[in-house]
C-alpha atoms as a PDB file:
ATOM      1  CA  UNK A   1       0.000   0.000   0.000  1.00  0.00           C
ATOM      2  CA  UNK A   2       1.368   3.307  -0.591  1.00  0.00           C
ATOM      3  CA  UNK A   3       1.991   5.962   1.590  1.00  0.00           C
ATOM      4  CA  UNK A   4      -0.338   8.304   0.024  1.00  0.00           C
ATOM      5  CA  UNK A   5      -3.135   6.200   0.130  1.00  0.00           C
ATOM      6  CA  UNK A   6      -3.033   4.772   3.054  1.00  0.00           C
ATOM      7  CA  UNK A   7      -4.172   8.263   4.525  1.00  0.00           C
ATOM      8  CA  UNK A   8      -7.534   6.799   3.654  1.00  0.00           C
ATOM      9  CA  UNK A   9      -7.228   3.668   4.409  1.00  0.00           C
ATOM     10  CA  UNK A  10      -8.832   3.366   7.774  1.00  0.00           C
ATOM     11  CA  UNK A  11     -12.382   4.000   8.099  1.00  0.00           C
ATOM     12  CA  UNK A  12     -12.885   7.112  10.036  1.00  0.00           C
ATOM     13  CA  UNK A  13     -13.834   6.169  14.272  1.00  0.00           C
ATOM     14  CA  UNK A  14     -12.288   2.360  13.957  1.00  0.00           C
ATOM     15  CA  UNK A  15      -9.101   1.516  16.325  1.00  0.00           C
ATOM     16  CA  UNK A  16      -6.910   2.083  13.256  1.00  0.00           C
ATOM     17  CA  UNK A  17      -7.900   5.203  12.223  1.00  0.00           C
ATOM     18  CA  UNK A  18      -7.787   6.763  15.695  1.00  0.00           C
ATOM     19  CA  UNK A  19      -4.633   5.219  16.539  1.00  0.00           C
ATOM     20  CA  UNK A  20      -2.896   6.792  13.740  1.00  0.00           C
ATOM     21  CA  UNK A  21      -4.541   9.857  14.348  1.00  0.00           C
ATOM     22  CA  UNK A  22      -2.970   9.779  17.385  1.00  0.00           C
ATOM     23  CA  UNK A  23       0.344   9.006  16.143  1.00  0.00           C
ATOM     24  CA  UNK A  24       0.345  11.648  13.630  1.00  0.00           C
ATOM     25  CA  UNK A  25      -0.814  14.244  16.188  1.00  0.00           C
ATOM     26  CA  UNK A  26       1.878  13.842  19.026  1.00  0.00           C
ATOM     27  CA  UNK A  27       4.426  10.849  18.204  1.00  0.00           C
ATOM     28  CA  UNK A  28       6.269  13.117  16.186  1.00  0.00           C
ATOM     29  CA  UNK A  29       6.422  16.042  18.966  1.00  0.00           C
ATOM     30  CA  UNK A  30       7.356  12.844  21.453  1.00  0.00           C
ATOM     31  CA  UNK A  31      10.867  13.276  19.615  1.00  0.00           C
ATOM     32  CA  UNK A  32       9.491  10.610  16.316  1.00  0.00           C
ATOM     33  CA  UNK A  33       9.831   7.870  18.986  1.00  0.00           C
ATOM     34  CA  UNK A  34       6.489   6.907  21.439  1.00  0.00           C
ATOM     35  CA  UNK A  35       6.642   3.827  24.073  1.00  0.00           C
ATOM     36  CA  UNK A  36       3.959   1.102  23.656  1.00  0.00           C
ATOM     37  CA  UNK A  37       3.005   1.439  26.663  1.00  0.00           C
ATOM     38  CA  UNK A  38       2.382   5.379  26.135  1.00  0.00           C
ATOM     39  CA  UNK A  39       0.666   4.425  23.125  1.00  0.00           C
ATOM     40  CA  UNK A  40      -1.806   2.046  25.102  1.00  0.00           C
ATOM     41  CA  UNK A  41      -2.512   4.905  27.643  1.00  0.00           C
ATOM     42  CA  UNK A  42      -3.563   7.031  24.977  1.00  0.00           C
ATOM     43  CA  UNK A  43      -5.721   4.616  23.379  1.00  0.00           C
ATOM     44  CA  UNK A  44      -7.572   3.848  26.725  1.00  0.00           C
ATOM     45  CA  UNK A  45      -8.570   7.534  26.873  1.00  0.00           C
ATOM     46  CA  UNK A  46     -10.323   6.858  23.614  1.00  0.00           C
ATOM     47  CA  UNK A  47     -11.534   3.837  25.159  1.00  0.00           C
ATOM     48  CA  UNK A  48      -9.800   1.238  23.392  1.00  0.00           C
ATOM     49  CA  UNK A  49      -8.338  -1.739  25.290  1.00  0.00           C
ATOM     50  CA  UNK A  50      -4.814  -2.290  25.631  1.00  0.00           C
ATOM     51  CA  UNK A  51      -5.427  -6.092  23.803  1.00  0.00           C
ATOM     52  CA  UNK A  52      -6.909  -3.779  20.711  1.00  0.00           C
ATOM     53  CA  UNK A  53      -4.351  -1.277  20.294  1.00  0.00           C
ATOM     54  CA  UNK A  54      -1.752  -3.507  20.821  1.00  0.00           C
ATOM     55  CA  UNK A  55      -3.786  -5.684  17.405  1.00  0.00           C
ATOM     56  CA  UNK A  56      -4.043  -2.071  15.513  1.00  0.00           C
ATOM     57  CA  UNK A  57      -0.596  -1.570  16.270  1.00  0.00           C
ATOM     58  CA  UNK A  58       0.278  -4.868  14.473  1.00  0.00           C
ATOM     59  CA  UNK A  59      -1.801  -3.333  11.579  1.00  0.00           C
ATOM     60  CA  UNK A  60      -0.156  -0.124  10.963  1.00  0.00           C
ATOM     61  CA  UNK A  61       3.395  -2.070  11.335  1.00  0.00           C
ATOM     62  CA  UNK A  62       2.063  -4.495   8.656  1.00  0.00           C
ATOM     63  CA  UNK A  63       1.136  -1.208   6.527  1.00  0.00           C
ATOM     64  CA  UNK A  64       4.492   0.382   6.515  1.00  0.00           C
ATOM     65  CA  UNK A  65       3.054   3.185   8.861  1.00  0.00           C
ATOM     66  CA  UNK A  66       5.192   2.062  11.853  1.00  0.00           C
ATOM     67  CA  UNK A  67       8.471   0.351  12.718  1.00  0.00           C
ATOM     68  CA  UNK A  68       9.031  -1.456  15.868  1.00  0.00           C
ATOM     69  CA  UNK A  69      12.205   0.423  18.032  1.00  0.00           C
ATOM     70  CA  UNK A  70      13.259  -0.523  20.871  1.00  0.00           C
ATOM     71  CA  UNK A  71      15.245   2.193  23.349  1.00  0.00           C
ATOM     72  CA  UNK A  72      16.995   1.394  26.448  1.00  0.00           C
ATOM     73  CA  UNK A  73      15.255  -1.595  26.928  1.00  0.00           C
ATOM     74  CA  UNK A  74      11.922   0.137  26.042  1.00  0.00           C
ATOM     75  CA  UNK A  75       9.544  -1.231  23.338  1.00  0.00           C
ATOM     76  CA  UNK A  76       7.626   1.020  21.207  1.00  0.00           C
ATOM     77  CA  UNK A  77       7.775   2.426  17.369  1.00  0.00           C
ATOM     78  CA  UNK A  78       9.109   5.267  15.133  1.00  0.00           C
ATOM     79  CA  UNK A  79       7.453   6.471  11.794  1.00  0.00           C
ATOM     80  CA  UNK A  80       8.444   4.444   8.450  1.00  0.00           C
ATOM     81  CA  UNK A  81       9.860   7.158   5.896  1.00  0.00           C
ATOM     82  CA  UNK A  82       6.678   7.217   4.069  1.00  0.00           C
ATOM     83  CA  UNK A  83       4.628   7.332   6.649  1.00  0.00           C
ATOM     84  CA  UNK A  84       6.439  10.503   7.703  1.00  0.00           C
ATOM     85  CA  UNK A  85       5.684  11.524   4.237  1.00  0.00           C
ATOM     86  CA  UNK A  86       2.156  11.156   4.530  1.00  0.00           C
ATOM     87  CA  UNK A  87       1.552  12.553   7.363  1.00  0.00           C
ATOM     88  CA  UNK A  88       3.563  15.897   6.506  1.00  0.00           C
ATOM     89  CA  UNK A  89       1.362  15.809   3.435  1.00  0.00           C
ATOM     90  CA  UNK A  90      -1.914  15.089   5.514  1.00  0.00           C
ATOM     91  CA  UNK A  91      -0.302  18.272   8.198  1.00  0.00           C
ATOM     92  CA  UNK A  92      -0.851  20.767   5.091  1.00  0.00           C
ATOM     93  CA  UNK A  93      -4.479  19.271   4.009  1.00  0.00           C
ATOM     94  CA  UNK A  94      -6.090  19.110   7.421  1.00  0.00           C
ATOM     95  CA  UNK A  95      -5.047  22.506   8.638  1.00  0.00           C
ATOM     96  CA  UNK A  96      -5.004  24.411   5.193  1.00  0.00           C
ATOM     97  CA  UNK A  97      -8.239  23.049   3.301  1.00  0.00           C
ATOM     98  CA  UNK A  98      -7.904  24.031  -0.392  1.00  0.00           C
ATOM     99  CA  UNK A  99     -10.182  27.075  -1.755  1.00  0.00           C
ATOM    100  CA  UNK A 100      -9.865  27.730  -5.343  1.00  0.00           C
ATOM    101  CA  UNK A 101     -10.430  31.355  -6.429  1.00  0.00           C
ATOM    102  CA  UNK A 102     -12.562  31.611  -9.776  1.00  0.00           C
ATOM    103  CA  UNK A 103      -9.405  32.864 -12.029  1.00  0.00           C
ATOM    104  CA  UNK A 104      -6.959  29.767 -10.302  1.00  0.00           C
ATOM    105  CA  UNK A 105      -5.502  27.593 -13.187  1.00  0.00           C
ATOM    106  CA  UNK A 106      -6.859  23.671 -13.622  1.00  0.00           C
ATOM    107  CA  UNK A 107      -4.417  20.622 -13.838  1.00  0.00           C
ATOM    108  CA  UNK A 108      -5.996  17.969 -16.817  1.00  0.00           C
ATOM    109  CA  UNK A 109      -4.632  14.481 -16.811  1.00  0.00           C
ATOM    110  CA  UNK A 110      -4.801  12.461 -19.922  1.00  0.00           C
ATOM    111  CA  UNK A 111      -3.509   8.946 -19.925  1.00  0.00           C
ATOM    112  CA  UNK A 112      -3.890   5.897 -22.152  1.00  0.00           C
ATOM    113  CA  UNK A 113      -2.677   2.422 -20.125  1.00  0.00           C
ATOM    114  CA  UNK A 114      -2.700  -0.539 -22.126  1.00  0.00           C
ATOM    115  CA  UNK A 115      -4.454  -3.395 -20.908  1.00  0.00           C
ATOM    116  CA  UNK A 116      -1.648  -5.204 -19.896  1.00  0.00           C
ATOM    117  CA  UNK A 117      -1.327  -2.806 -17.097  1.00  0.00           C
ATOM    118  CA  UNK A 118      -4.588  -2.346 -15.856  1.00  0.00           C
ATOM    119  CA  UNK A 119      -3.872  -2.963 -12.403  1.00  0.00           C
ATOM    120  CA  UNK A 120      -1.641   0.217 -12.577  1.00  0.00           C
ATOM    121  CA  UNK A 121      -4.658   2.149 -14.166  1.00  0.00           C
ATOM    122  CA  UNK A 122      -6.839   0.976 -11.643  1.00  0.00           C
ATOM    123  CA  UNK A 123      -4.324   2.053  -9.255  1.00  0.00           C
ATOM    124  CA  UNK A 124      -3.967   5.567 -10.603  1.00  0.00           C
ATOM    125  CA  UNK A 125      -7.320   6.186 -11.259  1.00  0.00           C
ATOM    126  CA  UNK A 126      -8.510   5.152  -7.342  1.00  0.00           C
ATOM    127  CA  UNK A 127      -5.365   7.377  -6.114  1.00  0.00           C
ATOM    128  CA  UNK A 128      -6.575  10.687  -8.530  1.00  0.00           C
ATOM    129  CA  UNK A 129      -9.823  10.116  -6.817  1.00  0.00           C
ATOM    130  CA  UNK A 130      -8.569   9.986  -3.243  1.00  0.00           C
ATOM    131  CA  UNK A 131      -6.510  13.452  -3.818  1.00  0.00           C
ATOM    132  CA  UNK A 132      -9.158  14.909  -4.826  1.00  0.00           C
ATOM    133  CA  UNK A 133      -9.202  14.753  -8.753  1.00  0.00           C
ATOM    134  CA  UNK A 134     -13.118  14.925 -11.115  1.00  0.00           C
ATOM    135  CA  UNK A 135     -12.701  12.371 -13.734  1.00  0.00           C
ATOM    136  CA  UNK A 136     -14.430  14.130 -17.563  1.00  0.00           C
ATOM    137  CA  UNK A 137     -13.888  11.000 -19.280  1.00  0.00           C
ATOM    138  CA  UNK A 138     -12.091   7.737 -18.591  1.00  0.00           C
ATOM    139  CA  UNK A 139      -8.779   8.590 -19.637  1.00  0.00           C
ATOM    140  CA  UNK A 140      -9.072  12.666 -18.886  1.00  0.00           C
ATOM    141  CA  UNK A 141      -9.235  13.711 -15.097  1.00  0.00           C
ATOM    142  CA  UNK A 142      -9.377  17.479 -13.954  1.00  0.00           C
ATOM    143  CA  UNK A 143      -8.353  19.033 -10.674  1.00  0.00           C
ATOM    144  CA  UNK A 144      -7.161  22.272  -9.514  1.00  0.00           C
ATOM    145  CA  UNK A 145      -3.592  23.293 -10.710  1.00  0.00           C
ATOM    146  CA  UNK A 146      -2.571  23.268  -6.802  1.00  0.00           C
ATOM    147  CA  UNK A 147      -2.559  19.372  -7.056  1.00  0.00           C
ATOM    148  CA  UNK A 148       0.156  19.037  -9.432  1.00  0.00           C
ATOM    149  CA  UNK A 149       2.408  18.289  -7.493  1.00  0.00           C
ATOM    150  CA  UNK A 150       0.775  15.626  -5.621  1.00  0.00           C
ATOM    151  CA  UNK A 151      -0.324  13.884  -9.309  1.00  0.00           C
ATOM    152  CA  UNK A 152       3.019  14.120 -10.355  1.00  0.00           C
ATOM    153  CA  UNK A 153       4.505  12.138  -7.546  1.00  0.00           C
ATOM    154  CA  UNK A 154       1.599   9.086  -7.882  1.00  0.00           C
ATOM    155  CA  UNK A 155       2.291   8.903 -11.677  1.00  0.00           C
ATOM    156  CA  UNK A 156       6.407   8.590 -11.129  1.00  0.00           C
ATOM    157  CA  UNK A 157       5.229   6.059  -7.944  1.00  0.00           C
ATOM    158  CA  UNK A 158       3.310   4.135 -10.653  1.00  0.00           C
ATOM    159  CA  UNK A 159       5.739   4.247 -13.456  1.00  0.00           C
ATOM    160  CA  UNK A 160       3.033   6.213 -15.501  1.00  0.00           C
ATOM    161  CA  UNK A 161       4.692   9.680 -16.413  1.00  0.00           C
ATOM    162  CA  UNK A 162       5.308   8.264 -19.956  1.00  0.00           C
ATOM    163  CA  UNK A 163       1.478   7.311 -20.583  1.00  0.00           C
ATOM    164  CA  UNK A 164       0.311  10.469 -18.979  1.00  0.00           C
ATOM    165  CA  UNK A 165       0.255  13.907 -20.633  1.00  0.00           C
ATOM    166  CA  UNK A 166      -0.682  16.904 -18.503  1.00  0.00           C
ATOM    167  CA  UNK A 167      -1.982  20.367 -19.221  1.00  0.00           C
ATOM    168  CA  UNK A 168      -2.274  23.271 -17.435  1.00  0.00           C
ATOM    169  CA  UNK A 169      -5.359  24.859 -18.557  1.00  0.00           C
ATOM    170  CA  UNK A 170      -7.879  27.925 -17.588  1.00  0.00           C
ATOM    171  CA  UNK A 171     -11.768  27.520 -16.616  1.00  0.00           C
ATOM    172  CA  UNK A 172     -13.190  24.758 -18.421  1.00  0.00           C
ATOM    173  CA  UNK A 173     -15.455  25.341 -21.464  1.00  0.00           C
ATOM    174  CA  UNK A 174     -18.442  23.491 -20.780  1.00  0.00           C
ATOM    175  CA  UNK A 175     -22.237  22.992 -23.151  1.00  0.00           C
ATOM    176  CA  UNK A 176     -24.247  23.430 -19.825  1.00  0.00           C
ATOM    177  CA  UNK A 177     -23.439  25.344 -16.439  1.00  0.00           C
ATOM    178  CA  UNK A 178     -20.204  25.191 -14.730  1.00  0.00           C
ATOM    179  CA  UNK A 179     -22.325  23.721 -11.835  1.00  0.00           C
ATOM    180  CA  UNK A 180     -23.760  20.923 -13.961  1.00  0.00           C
ATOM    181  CA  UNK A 181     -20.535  19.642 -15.144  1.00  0.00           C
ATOM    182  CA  UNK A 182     -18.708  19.659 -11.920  1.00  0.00           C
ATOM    183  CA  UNK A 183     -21.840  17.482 -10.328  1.00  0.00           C
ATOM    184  CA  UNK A 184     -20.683  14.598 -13.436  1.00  0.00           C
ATOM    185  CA  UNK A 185     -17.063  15.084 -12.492  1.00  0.00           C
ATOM    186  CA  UNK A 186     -16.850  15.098  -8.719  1.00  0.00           C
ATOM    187  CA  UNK A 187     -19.389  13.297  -6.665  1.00  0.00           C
ATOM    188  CA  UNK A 188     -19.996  16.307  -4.389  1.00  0.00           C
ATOM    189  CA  UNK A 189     -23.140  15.197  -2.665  1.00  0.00           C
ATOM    190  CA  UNK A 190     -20.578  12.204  -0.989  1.00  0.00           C
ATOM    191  CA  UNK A 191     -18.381  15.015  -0.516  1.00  0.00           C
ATOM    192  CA  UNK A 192     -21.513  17.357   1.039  1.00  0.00           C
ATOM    193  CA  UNK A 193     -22.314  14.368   3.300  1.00  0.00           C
ATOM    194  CA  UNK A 194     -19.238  14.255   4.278  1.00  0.00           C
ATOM    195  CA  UNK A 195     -19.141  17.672   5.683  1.00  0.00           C
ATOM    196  CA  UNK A 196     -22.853  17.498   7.023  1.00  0.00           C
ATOM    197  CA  UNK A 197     -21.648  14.687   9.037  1.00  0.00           C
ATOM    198  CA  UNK A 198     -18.742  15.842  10.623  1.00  0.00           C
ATOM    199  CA  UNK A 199     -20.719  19.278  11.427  1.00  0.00           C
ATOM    200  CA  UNK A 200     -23.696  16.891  13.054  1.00  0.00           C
ATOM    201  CA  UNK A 201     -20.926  15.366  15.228  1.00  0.00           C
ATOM    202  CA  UNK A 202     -19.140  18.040  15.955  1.00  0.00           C
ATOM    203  CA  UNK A 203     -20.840  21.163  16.307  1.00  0.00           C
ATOM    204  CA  UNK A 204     -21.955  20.426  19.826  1.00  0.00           C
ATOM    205  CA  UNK A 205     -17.720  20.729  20.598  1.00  0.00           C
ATOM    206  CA  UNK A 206     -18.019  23.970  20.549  1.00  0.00           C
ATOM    207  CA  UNK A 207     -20.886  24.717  22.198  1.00  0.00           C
ATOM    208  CA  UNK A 208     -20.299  26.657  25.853  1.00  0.00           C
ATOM    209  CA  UNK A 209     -16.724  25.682  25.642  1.00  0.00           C
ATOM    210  CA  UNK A 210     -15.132  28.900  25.004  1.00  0.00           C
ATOM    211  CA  UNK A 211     -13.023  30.831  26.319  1.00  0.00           C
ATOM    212  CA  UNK A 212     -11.127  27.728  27.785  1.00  0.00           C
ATOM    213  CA  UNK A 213     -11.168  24.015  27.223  1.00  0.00           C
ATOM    214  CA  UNK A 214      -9.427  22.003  30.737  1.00  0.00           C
ATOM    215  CA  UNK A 215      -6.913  19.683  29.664  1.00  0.00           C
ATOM    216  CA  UNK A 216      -7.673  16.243  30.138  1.00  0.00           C
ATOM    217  CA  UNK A 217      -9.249  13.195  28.736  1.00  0.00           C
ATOM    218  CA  UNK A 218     -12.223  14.516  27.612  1.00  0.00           C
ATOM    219  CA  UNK A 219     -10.533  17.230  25.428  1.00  0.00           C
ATOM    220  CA  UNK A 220      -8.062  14.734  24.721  1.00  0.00           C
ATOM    221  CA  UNK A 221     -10.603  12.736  22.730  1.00  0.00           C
ATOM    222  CA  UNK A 222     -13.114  14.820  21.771  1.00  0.00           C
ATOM    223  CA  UNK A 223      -9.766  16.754  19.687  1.00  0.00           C
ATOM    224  CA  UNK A 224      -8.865  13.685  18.257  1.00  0.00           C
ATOM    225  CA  UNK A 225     -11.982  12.053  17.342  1.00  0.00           C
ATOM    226  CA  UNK A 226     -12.419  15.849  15.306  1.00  0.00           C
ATOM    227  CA  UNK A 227      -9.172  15.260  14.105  1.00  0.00           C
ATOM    228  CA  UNK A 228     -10.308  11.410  13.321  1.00  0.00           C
ATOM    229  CA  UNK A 229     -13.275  12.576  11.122  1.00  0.00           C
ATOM    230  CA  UNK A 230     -12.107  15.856   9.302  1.00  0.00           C
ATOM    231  CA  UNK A 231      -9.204  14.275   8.058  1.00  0.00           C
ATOM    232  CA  UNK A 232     -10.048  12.551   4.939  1.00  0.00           C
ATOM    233  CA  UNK A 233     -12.527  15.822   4.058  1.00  0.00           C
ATOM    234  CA  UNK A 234      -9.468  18.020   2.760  1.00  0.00           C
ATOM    235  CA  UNK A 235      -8.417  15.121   0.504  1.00  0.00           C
ATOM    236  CA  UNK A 236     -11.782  14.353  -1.020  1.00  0.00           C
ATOM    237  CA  UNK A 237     -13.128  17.982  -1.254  1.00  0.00           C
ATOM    238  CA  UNK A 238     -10.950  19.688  -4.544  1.00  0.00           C
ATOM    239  CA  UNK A 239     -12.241  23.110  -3.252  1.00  0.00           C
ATOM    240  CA  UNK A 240     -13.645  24.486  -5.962  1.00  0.00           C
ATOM    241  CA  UNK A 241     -14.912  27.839  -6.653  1.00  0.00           C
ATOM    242  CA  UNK A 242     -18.131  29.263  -5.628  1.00  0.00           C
ATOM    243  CA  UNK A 243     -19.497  28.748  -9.072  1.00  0.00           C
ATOM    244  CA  UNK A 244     -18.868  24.771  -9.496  1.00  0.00           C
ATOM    245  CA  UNK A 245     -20.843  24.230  -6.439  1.00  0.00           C
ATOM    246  CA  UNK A 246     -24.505  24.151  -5.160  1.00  0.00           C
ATOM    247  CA  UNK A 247     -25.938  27.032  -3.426  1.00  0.00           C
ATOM    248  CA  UNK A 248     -26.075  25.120  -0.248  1.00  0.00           C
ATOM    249  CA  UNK A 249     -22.628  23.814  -0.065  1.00  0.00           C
ATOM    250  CA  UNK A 250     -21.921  23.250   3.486  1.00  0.00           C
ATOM    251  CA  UNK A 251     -17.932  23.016   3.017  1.00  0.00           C
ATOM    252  CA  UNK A 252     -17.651  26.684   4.690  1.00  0.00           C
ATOM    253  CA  UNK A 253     -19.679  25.951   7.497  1.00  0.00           C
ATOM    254  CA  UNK A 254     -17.301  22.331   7.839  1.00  0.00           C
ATOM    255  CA  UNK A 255     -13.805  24.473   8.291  1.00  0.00           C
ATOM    256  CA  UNK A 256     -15.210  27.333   9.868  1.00  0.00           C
ATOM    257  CA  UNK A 257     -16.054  24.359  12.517  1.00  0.00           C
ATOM    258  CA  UNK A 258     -13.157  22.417  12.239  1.00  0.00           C
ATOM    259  CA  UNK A 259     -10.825  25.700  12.852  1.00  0.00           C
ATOM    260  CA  UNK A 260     -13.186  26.401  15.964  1.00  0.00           C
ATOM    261  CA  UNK A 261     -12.500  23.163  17.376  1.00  0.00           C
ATOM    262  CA  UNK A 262      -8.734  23.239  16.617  1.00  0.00           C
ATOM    263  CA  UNK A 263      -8.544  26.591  18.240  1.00  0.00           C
ATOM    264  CA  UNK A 264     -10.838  25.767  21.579  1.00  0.00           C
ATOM    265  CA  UNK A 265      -9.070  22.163  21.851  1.00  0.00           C
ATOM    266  CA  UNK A 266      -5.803  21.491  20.030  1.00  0.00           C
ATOM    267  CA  UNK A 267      -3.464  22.732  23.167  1.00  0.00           C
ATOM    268  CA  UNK A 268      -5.564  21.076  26.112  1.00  0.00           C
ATOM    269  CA  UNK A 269      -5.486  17.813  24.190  1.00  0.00           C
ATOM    270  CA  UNK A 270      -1.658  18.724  23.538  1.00  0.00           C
ATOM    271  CA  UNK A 271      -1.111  19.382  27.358  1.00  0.00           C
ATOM    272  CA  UNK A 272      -2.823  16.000  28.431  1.00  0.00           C
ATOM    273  CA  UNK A 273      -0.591  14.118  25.682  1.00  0.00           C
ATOM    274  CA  UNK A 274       2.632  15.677  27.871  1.00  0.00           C
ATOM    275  CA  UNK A 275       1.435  15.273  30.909  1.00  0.00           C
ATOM    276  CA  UNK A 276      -0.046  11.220  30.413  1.00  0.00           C
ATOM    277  CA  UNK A 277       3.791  10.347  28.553  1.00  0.00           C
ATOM    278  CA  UNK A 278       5.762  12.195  31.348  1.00  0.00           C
ATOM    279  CA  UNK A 279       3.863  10.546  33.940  1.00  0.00           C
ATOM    280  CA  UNK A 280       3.974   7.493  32.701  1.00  0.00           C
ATOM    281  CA  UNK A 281       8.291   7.955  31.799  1.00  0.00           C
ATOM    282  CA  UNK A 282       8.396   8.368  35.650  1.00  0.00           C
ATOM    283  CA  UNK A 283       6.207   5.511  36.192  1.00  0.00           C
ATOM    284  CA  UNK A 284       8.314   3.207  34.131  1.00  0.00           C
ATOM    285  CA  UNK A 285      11.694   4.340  35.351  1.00  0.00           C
ATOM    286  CA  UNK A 286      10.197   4.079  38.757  1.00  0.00           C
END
């Protein structure tokens, strides 16, 4: 599995996802090293067993997300290379959600795979989707110029570059309204539900909470479960501009609430995280 989909490969509130979540929230501000034992506290905030993380740890090993370290005697795991990769990728998506302005440049992707590799095409065209791209016909996908980058690096993963031409192009020329073809390339009522679902989860987070959130469990996992659930929205939603989408997009009203919750919980969540690993070091050297 590659590292950039496996972003998405854990279904959003299962052991796997959160404990990732976790680990790309603090295990890299632990020093890219966390304890398994730390790890297992954490989890048991979320409510999670110790016998279940330590099975969802085996998973994310078995995925290339983690490598088992051991230091001074203490087990536990570091980041895999790619993983690392990932997760600085995921870092700019979750906090920065894309916006396209209506003069922004599109990216178009036309490839032709022969049928000898159409695991590789089936491969490309489920990664386009995950980052985000529209597909306008089978072999011609769309998505804003911003995402070049990103397509670049899954075609030279894939070996495709050579089938694969790409232009950089201005707004799209369509029969009908902009609105009507972006509703055949994208499927943005998913991506709607998507956002209505995480605000009908979430929106009660923020609710009496300001100006301060205590640290502690509670913020601990109510921070990462947010975390948990917005995280594959950035990837999915392209961003587009106001006048590829339906009048009652809710995507505003989704970041608006996501940057609420990062701003009323993201440091008490942080300050439990320190506090449960340094009382636990203690415990253990104890």
């Amino acid at each position: 599995m590659s590292a950039v989909l496996d972003d998405m490969d854990s279904r959003p509130g299962s052991t796997t996802s959160l404990l990732r979540t976790v680990i790309g929230l603090y295990l890299r501000d632990a020093g890219g090293w966390m304890s398994t034992k730390d790890i297992v506290v954490l989890m048991d905030a979320l409510g999670t067993s110790a016998t279940v993380t330590r099975t969802a740890l085996g998973r994310l090993r078995k995925k290339d997300v983690l490598l088992q370290e051991t230091r001074d005697g203490v087990p536990g795991f570091t980041l895999t290379e790619g993983a690392a990769t990932m997760l600085a990728r995921g870092d700019r998506r979750i906090y920065n959600p894309r916006t396209m302005s209506p003069t922004d440049p599109w990216c178009l992707i036309s490839f032709s795979i022969p049928e000898t590799e159409r695991e590789k095409r089936h491969q490309l065209r489920r990664r386009l989707h995950w980052i985000g791209c529209g597909t306008v016909a089978a072999g011609l996908w769309i998505c804003p110029d911003s995402l070049r980058v990103e397509v670049e690096e899954i075609l030279a993963d894939l070996e495709l570059r050579d089938s694969t031409t790409i232009f950089v192009a201005g707004t799209p020329l369509v029969g009908g309204s902009l609105r009507e073809a972006a509703s055949k390339w994208w499927d943005l009522e998913a991506v709607a539900e998507l956002h209505r679902d995480f605000i009908g989860e979430h929106a009660a987070a923020v609710i009496g909470v300001e100006p301060e959130v205590e640290p502690g469990a509670t913020a601990f996992a109510a921070y990462v479960r947010c975390i948990d659930r917005w995280r594959i929205i950035p990837y999915l939603d392209p961003g587009l501009p106001p006048s590829f989408l339906p009048e009652d997009w809710p995507g505003m009203q989704g970041a608006e609430l996501f940057t609420r919750i990062v701003a009323a919980y993201g440091q008490p969540s942080a300050d439990f995280v320190h506090r449960t690993l340094h009382r636990v070091g203690v415990s253990a050297s104890s």
